[in-house]
Protein backbone atom coordinates (compact mmCIF):
# COMPACT_ATOMS: atom_id res chain seq x y z
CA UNK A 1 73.87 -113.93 -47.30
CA UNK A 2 74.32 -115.46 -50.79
CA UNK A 3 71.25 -115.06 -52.68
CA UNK A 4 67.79 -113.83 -52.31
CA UNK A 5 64.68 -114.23 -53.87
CA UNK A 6 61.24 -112.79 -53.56
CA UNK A 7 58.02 -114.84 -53.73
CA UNK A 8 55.55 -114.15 -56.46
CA UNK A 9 52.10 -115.78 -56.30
CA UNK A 10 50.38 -116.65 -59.44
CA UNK A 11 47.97 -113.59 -58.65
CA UNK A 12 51.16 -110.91 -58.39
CA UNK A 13 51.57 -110.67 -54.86
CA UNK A 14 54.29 -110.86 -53.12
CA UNK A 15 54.04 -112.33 -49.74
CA UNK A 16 57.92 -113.20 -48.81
CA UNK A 17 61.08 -114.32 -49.50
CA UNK A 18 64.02 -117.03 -49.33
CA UNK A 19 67.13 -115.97 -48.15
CA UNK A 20 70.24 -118.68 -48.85
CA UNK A 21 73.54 -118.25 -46.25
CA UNK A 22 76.68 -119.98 -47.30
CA UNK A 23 79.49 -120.41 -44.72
CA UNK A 24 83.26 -121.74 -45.73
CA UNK A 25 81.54 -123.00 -49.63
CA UNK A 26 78.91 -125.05 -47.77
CA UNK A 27 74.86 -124.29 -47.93
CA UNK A 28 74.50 -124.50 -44.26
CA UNK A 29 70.91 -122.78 -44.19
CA UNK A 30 68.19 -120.87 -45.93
CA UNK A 31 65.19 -118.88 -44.17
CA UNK A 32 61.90 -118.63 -46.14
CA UNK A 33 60.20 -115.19 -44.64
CA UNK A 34 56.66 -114.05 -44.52
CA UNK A 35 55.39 -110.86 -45.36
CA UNK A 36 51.67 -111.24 -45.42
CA UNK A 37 49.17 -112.66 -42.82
CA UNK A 38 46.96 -113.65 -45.47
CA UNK A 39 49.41 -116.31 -48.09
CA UNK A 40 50.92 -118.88 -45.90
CA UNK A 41 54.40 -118.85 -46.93
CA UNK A 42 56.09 -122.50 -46.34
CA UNK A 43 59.08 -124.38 -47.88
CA UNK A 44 57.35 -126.33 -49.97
CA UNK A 45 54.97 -123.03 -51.02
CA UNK A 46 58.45 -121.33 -51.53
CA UNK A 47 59.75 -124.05 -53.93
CA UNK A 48 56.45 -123.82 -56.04
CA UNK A 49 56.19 -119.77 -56.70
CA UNK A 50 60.06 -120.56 -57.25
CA UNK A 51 59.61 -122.76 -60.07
CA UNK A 52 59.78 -121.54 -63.84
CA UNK A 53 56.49 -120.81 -65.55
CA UNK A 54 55.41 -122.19 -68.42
């Protein structure tokens, strides 16, 4: 694993995470997890609770 990063939700929680794998210098994968049953965690959730806040 190269790099992980937990998911924060603009109300604090923390319902996962995304988990990047490198193999030989390439990006061959990343796993978004799920912690909660309540926040559905998804790629494209993932990118936004990723994103800087202004």
């Amino acid at each position: 694993m190269a790099a992980e990063a937990q998911l924060v939700t603009e109300a604090g929680e923390c319902p996962g995470e995304v988990l990047v794998f490198t193999q030989d210098g390439y990006l061959p994968w990343l796993e978004v997890c799920s912690w909660s049953d309540d926040i559905d965690v998804t790629l494209a959730a993932a990118r936004h609770w990723l994103q800087p806040r202004a």
